[in-house]
C-alpha atoms as a PDB file:
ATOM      1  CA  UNK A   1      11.260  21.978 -35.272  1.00  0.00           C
ATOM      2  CA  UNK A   2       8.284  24.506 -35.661  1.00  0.00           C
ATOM      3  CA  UNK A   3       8.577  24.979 -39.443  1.00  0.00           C
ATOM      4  CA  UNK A   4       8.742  22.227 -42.395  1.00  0.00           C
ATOM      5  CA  UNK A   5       9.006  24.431 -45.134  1.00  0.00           C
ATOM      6  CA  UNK A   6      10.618  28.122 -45.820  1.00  0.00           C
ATOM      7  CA  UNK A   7       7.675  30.159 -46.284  1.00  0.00           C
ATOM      8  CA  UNK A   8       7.005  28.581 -42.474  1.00  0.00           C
ATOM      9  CA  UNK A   9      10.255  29.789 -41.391  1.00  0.00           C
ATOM     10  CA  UNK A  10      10.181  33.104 -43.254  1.00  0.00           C
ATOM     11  CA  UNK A  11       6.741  33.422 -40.787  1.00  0.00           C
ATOM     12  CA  UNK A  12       7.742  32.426 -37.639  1.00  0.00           C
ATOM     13  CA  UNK A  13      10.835  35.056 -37.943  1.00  0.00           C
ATOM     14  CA  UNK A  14       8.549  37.757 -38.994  1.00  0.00           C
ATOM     15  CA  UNK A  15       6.385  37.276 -35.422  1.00  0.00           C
ATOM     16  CA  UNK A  16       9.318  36.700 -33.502  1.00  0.00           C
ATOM     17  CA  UNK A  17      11.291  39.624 -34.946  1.00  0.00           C
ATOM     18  CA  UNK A  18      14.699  37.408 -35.231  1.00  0.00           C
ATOM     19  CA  UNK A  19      16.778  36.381 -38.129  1.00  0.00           C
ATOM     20  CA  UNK A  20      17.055  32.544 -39.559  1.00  0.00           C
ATOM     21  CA  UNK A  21      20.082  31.988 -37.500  1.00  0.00           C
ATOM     22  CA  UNK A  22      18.736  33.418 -34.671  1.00  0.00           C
ATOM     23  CA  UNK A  23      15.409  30.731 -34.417  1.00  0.00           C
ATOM     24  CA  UNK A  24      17.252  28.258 -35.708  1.00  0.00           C
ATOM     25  CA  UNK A  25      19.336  28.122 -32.369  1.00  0.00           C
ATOM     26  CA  UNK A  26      16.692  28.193 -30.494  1.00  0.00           C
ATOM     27  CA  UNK A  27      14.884  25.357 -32.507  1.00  0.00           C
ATOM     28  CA  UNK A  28      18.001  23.207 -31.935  1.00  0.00           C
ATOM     29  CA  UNK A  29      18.776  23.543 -28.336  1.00  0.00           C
ATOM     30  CA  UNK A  30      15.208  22.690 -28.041  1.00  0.00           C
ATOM     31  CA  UNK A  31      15.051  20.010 -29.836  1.00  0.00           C
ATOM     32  CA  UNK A  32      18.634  18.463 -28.288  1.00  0.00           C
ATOM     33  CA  UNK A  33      17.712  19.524 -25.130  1.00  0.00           C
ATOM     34  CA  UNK A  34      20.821  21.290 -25.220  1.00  0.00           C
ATOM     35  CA  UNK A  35      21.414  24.779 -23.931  1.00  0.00           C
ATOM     36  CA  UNK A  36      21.997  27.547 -26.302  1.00  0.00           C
ATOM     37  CA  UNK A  37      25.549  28.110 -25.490  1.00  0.00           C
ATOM     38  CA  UNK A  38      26.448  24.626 -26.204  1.00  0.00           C
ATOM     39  CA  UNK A  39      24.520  24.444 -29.714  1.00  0.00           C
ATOM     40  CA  UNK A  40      26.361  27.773 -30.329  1.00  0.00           C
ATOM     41  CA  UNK A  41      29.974  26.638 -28.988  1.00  0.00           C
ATOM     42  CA  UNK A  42      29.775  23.214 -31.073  1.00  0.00           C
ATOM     43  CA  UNK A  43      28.633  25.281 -33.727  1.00  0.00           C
ATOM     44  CA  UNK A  44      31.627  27.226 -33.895  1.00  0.00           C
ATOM     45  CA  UNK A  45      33.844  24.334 -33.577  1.00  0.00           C
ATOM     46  CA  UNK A  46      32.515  23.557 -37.001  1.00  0.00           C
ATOM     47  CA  UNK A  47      33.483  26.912 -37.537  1.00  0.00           C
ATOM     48  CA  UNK A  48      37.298  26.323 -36.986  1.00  0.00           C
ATOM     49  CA  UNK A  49      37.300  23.234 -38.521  1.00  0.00           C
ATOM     50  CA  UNK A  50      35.909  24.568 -41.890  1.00  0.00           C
ATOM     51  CA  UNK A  51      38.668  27.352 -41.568  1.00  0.00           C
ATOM     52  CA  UNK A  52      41.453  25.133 -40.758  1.00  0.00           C
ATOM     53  CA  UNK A  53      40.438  23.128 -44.009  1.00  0.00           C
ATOM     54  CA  UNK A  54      40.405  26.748 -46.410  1.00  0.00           C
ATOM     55  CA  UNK A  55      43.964  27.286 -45.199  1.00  0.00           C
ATOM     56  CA  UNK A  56      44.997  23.750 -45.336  1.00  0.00           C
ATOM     57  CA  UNK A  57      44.056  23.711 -48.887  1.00  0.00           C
ATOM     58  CA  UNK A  58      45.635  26.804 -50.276  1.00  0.00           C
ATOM     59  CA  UNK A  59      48.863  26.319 -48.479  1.00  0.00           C
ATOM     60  CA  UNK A  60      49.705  22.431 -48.259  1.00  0.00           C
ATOM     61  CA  UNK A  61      50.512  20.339 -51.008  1.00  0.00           C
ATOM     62  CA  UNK A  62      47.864  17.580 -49.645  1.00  0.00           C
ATOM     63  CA  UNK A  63      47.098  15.600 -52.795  1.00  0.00           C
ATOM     64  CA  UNK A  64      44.823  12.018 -53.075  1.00  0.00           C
ATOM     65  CA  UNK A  65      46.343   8.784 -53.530  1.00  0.00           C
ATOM     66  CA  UNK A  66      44.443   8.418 -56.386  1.00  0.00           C
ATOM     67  CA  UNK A  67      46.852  11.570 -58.436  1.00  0.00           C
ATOM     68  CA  UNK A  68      44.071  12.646 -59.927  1.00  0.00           C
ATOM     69  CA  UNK A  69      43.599  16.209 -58.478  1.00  0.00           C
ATOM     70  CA  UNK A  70      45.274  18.253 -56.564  1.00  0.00           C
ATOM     71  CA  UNK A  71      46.895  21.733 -55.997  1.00  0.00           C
ATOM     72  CA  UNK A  72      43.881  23.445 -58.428  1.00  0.00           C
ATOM     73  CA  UNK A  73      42.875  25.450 -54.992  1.00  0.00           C
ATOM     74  CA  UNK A  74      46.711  27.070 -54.936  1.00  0.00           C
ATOM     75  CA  UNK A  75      46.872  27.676 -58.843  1.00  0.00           C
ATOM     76  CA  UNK A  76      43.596  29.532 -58.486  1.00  0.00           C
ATOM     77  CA  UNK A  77      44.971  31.594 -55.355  1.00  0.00           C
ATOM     78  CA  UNK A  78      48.177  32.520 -56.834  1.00  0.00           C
ATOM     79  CA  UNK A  79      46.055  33.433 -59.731  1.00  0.00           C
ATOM     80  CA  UNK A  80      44.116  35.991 -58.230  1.00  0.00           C
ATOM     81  CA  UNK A  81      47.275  37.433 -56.287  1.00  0.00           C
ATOM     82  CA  UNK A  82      49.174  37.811 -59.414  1.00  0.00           C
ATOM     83  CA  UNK A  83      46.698  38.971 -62.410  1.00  0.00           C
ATOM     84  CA  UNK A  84      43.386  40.402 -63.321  1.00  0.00           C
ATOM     85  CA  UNK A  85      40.760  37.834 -63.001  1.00  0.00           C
ATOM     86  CA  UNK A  86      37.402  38.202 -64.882  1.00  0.00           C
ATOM     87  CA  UNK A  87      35.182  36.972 -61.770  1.00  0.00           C
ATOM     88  CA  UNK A  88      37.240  39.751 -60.032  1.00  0.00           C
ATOM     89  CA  UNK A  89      39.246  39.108 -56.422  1.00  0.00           C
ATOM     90  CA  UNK A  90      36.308  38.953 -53.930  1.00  0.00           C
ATOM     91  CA  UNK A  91      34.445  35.506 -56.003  1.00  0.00           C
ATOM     92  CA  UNK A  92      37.677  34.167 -57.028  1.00  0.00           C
ATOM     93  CA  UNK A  93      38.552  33.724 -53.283  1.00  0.00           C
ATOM     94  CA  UNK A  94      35.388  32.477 -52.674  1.00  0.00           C
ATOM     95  CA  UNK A  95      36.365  29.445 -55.492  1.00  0.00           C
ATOM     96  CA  UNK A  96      39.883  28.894 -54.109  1.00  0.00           C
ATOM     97  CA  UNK A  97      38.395  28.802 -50.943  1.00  0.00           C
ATOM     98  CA  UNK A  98      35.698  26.119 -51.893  1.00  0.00           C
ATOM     99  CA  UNK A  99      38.216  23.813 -53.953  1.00  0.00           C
ATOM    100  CA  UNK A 100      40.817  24.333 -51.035  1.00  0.00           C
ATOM    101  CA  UNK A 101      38.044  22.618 -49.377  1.00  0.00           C
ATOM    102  CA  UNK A 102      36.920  19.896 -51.326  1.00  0.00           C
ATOM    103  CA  UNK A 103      41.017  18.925 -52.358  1.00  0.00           C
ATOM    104  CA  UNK A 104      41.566  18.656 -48.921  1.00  0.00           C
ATOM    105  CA  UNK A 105      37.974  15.909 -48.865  1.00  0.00           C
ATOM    106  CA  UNK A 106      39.768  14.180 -51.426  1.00  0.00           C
ATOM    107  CA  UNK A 107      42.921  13.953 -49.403  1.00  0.00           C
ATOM    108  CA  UNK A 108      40.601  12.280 -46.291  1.00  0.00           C
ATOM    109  CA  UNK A 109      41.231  15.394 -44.502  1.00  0.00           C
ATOM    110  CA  UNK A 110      39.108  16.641 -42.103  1.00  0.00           C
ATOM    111  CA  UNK A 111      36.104  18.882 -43.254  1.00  0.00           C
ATOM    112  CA  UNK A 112      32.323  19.436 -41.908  1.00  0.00           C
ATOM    113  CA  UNK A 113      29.951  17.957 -44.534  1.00  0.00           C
ATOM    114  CA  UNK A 114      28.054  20.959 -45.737  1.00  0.00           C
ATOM    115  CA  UNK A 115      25.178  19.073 -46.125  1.00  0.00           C
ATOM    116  CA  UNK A 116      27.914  16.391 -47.449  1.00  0.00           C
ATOM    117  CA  UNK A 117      31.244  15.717 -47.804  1.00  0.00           C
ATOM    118  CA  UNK A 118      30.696  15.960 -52.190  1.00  0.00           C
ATOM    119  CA  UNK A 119      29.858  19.696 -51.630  1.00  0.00           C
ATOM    120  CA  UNK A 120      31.548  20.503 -48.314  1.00  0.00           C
ATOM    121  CA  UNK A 121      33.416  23.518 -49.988  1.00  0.00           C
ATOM    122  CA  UNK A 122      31.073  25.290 -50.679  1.00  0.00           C
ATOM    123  CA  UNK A 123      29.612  27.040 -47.775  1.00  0.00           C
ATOM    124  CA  UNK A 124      33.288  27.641 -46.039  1.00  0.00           C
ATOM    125  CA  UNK A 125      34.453  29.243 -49.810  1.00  0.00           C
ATOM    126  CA  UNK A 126      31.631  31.156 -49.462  1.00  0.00           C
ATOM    127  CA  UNK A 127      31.791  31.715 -45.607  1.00  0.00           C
ATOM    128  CA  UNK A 128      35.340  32.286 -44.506  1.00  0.00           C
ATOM    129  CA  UNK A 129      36.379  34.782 -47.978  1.00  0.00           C
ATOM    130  CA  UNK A 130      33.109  36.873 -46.760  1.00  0.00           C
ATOM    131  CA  UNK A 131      34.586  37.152 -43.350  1.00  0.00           C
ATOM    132  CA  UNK A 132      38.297  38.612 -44.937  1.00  0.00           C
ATOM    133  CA  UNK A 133      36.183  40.751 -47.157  1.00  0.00           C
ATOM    134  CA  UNK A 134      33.464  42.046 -44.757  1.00  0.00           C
ATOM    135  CA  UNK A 135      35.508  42.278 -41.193  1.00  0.00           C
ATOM    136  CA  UNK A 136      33.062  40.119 -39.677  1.00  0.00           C
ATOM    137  CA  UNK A 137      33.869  38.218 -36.673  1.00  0.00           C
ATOM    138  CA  UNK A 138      33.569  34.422 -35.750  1.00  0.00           C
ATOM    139  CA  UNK A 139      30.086  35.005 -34.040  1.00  0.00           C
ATOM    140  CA  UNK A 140      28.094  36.189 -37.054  1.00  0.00           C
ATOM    141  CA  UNK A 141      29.490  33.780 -39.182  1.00  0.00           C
ATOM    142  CA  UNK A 142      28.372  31.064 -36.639  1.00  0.00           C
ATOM    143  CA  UNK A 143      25.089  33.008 -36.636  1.00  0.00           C
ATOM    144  CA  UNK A 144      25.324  32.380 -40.838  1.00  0.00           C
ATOM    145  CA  UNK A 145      25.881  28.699 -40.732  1.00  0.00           C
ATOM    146  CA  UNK A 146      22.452  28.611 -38.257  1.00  0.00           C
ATOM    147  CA  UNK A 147      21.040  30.323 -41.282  1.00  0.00           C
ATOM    148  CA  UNK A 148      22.386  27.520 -43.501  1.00  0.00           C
ATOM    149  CA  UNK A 149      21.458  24.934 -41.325  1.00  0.00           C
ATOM    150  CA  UNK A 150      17.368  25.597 -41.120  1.00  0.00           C
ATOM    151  CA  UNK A 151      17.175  26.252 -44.858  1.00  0.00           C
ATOM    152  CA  UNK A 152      19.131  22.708 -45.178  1.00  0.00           C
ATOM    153  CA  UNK A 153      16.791  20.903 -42.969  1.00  0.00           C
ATOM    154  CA  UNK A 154      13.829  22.148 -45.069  1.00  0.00           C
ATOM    155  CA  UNK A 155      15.936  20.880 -48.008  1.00  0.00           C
ATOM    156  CA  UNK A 156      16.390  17.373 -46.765  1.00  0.00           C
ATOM    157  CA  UNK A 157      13.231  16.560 -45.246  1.00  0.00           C
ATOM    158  CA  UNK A 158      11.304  17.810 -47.935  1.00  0.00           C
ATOM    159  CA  UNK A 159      13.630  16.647 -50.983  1.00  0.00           C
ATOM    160  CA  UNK A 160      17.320  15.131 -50.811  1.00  0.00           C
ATOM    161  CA  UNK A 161      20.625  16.303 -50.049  1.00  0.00           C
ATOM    162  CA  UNK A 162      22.235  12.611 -51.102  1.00  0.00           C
ATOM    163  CA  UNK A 163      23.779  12.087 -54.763  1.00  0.00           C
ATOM    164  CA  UNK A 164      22.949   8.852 -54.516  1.00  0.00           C
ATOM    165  CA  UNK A 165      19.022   9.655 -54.362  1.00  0.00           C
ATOM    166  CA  UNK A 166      18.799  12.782 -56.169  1.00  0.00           C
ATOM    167  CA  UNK A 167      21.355  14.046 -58.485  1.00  0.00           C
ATOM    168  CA  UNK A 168      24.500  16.288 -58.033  1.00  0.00           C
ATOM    169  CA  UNK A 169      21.641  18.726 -57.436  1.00  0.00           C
ATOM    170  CA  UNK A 170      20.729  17.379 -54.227  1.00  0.00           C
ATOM    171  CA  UNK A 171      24.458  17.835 -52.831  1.00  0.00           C
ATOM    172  CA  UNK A 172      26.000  21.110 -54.585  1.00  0.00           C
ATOM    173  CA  UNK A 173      22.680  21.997 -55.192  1.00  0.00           C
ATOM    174  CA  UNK A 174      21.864  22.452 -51.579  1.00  0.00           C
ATOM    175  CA  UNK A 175      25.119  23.681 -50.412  1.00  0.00           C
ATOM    176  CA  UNK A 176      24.519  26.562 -53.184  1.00  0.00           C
ATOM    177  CA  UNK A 177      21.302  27.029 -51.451  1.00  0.00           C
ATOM    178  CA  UNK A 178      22.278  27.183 -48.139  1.00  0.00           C
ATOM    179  CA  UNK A 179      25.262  28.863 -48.960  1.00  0.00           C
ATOM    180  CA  UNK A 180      23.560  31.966 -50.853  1.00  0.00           C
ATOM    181  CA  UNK A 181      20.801  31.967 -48.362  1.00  0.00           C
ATOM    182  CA  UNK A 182      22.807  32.747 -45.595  1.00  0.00           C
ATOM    183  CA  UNK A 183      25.111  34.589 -47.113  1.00  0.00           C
ATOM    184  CA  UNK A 184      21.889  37.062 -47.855  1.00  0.00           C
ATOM    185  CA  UNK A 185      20.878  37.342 -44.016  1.00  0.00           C
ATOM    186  CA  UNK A 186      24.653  37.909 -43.229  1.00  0.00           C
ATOM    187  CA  UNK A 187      24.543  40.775 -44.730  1.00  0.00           C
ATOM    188  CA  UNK A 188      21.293  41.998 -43.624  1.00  0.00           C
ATOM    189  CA  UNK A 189      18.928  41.312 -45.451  1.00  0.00           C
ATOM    190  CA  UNK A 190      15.177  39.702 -44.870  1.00  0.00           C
ATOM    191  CA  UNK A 191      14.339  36.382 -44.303  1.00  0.00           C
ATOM    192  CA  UNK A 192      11.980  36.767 -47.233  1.00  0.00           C
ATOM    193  CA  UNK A 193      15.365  38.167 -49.210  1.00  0.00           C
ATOM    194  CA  UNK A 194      17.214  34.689 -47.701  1.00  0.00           C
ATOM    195  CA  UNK A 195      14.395  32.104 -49.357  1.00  0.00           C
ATOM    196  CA  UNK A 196      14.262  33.939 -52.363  1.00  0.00           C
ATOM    197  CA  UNK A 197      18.044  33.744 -52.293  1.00  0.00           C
ATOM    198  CA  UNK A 198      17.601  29.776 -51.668  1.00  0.00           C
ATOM    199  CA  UNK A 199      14.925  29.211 -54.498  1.00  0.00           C
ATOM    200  CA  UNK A 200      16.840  31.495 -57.289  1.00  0.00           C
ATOM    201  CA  UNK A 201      20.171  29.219 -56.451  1.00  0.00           C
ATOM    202  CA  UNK A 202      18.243  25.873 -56.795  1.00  0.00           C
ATOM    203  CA  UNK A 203      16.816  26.614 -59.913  1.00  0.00           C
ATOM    204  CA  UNK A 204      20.164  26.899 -61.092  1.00  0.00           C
ATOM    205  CA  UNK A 205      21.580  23.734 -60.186  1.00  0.00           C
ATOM    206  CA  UNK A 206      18.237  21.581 -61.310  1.00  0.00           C
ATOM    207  CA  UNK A 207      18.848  18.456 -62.866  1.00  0.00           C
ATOM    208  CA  UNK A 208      22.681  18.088 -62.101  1.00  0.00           C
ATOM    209  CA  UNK A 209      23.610  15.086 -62.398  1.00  0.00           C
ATOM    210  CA  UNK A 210      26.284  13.135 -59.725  1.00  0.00           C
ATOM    211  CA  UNK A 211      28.462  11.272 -62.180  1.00  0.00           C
ATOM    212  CA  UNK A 212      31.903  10.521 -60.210  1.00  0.00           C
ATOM    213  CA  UNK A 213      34.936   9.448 -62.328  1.00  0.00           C
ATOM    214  CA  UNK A 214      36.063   6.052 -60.470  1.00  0.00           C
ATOM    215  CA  UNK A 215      33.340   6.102 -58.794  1.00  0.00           C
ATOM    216  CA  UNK A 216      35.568   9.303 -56.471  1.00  0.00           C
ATOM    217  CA  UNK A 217      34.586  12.875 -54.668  1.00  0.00           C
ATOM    218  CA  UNK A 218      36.851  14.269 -56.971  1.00  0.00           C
ATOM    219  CA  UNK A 219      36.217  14.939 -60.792  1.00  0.00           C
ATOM    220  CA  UNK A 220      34.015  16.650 -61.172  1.00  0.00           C
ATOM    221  CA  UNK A 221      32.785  17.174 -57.661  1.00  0.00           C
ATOM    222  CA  UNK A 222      36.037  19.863 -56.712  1.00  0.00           C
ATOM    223  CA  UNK A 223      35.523  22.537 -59.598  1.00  0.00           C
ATOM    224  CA  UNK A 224      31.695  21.969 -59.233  1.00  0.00           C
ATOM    225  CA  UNK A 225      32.326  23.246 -55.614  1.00  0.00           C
ATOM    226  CA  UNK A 226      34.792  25.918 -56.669  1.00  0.00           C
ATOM    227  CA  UNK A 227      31.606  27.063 -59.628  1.00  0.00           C
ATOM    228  CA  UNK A 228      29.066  26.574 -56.684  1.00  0.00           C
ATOM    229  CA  UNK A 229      30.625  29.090 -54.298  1.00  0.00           C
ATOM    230  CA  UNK A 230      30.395  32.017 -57.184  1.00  0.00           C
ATOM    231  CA  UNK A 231      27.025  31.160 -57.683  1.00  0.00           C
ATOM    232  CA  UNK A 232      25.751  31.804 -54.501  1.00  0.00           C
ATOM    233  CA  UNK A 233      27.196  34.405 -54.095  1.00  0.00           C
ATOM    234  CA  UNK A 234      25.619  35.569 -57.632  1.00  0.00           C
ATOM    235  CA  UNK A 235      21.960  34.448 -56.042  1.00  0.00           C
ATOM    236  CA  UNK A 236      22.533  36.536 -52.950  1.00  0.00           C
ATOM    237  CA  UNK A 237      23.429  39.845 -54.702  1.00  0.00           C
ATOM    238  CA  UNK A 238      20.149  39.317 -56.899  1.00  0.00           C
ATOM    239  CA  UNK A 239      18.049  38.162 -53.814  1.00  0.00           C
ATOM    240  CA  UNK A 240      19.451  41.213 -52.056  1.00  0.00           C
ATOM    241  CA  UNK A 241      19.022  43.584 -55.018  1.00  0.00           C
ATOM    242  CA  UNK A 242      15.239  42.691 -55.111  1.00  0.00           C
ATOM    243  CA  UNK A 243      15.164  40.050 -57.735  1.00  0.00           C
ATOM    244  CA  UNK A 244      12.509  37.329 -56.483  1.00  0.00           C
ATOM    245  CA  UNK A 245      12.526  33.410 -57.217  1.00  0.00           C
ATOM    246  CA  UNK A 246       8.821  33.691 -58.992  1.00  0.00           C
ATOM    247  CA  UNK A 247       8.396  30.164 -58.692  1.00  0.00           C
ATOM    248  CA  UNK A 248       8.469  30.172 -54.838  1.00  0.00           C
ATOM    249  CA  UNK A 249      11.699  28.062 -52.990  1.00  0.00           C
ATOM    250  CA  UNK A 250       9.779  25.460 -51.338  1.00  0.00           C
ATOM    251  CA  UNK A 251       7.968  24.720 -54.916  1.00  0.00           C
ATOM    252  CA  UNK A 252      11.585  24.654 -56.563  1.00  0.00           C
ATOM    253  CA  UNK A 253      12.299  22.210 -53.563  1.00  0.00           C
ATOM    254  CA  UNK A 254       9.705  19.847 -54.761  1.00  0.00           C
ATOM    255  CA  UNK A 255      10.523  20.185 -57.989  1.00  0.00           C
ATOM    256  CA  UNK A 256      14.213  18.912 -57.156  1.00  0.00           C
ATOM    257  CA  UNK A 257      12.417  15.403 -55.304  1.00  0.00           C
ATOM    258  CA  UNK A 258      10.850  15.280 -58.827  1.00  0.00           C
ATOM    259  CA  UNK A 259      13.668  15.520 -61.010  1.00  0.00           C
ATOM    260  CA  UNK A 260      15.671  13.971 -58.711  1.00  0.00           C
ATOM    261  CA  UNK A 261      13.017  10.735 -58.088  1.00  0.00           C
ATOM    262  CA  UNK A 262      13.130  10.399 -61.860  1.00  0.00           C
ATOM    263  CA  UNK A 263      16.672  10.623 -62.578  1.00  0.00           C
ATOM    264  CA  UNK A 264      18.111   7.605 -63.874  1.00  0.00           C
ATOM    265  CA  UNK A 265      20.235   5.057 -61.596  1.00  0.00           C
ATOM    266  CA  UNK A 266      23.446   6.071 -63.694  1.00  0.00           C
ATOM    267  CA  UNK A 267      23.281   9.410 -62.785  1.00  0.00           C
ATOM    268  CA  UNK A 268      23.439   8.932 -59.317  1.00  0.00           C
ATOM    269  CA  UNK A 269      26.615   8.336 -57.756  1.00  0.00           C
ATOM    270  CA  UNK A 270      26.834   4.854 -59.645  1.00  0.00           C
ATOM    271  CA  UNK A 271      30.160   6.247 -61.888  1.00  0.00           C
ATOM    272  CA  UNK A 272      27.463   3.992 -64.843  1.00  0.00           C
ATOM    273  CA  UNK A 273      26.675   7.092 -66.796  1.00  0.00           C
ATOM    274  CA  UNK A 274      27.582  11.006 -67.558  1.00  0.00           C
ATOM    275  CA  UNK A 275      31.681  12.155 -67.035  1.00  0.00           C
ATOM    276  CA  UNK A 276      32.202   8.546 -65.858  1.00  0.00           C
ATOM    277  CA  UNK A 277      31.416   6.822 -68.598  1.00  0.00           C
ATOM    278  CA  UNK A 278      33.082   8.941 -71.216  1.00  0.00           C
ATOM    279  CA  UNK A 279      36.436   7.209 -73.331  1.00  0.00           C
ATOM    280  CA  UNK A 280      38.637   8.987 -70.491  1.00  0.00           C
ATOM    281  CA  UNK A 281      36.764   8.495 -67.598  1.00  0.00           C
ATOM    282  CA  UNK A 282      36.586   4.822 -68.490  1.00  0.00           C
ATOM    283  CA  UNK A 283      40.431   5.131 -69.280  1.00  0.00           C
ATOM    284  CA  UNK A 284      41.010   6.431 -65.869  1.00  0.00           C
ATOM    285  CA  UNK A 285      38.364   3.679 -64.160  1.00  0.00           C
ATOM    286  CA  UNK A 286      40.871   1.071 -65.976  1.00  0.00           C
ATOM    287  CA  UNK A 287      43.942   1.776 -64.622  1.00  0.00           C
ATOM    288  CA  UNK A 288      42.665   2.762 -60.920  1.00  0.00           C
ATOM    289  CA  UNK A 289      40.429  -0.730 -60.761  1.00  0.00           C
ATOM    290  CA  UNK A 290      41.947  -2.931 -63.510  1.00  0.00           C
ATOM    291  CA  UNK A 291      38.474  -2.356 -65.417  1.00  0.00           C
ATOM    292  CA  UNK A 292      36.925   0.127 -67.603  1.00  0.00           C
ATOM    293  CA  UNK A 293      33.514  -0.669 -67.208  1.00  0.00           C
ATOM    294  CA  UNK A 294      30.878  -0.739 -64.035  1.00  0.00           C
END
């Protein structure tokens, strides 16, 4: 790849007079040795497959074996069809969309990890309720998840996108990113209006902590995708009103490897600490395992 940080990337679009998506094709097929149609075609495969999982979601009555979640994706979709909701229809899709999603992770369906399988719901909430809302076709949403794709591999090469090493933040954190980045140059805006996008989402999510009940992607990683999905979709309307991440995004970036490097082993994916170790998440650790501690 030709860039290693976003204000890189935000320059070498600005010469080239192309979107995100757009060089971030071209870097791949380059750097697979792969020609453009086939990065674009297995790129769209993706594409169905993170569909297929939205509709799968809402519709099915998939649950995990674990009974611990389950069917929150459907209740929030018959929601919106059947009352005023205070996020309004248009987000509240969005967060069906994204738990859909993630229920159907739990239920070892199949999904695309978006970076990972903890916050795969969140780009496809965002992604596939923009395309009902907006008209657009399959194409430019591929184009979109190009977008999400370089602004993730500046994200994981210069900080994490693993709960294990960094935090919640460095999983829905990301994907919130990504997500709101993307969503920005999908609706035309900048490439400057897509990073600030990314950095005004991260700061958002900084210092999250990954804290699994039983040690599973499930509580409270499925409403933290369902809240993830509304919020970028909150940093894209701000980046594409005008409102600019001060600190810039590749400086929040570092600032995640920081809080992330100094986060303590219990709040990273270890179920030792946060939601997991409360009375009832120990409770529930107890009679999955036989024991209620780790």
């Amino acid at each position: 790849m030709r860039f290693s940080n976003l204000e890189q990337l935000i320059q070498l679009c600005i010469k080239e007079s192309v979107t995100i998506g757009q060089l971030m094709i071209t870097e791949q097929a380059a750097e697979t040795g792969k020609s453009v149609q086939e990065v674009i075609g297995q790129m769209a495969a993706y594409y169905e497959i993170m569909k297929e999982a939205v509709f799968k979601g809402i519709e099915s009555d998939m649950k995990p074996r674990s009974g611990l979640t389950g069917g929150d994706a459907k209740r929030v979709h018959t929601y919106l069809l059947n009352d005023v909701t205070s996020l309004g229809t248009e987000a509240c899709t969005s967060m069906a969309y994204a738990l859909a999603v993630s229920e159907i992770n739990a239920s070892m369906g199949r999904i695309i990890a978006t970076p990972t399988a903890g916050s795969c719901g969140i780009i496809p909430g965002v992604f596939v309720s923009s395309q009902e809302r907006f008209g657009w076709s399959d194409e430019h949403m591929v184009h979109g998840l190009f977008s999400a794709g370089a602004i993730g591999y500046v994200i994981a090469n210069n900080s994490f996108v693993s709960g294990a090493e960094g935090g919640c933040q460095a999983e829905v954190g990301s994907a919130i990113g990504m997500a709101a980045g993307a969503l920005v140059e999908l609706r035309g805006g900048t490439p400057e209006q897509a990073v600030h996008a990314v950095g005004l989402a991260l700061k958002n999510s900084l210092g999250l902590i990954c804290d699994p009940v039983g040690g599973l992607v499930e509580i409270p990683c499925i409403v933290r995708n369902g809240f993830g999905a509304v919020t970028a979709m909150a940093a894209a309307d701000m980046a594409l009103a005008g409102v600019k991440s001060v600190i810039p995004s590749d400086e929040v970036i570092d600032v995640m490897l920081e809080v992330g490097s100094a986060m303590p082993e219990k709040h990273r994916e270890t179920a030792m600490g946060g939601l997991a170790q409360t009375p009832t998440g120990k409770k529930i650790m107890k009679e999955l395992y036989g024991k209620g501690e780790r």
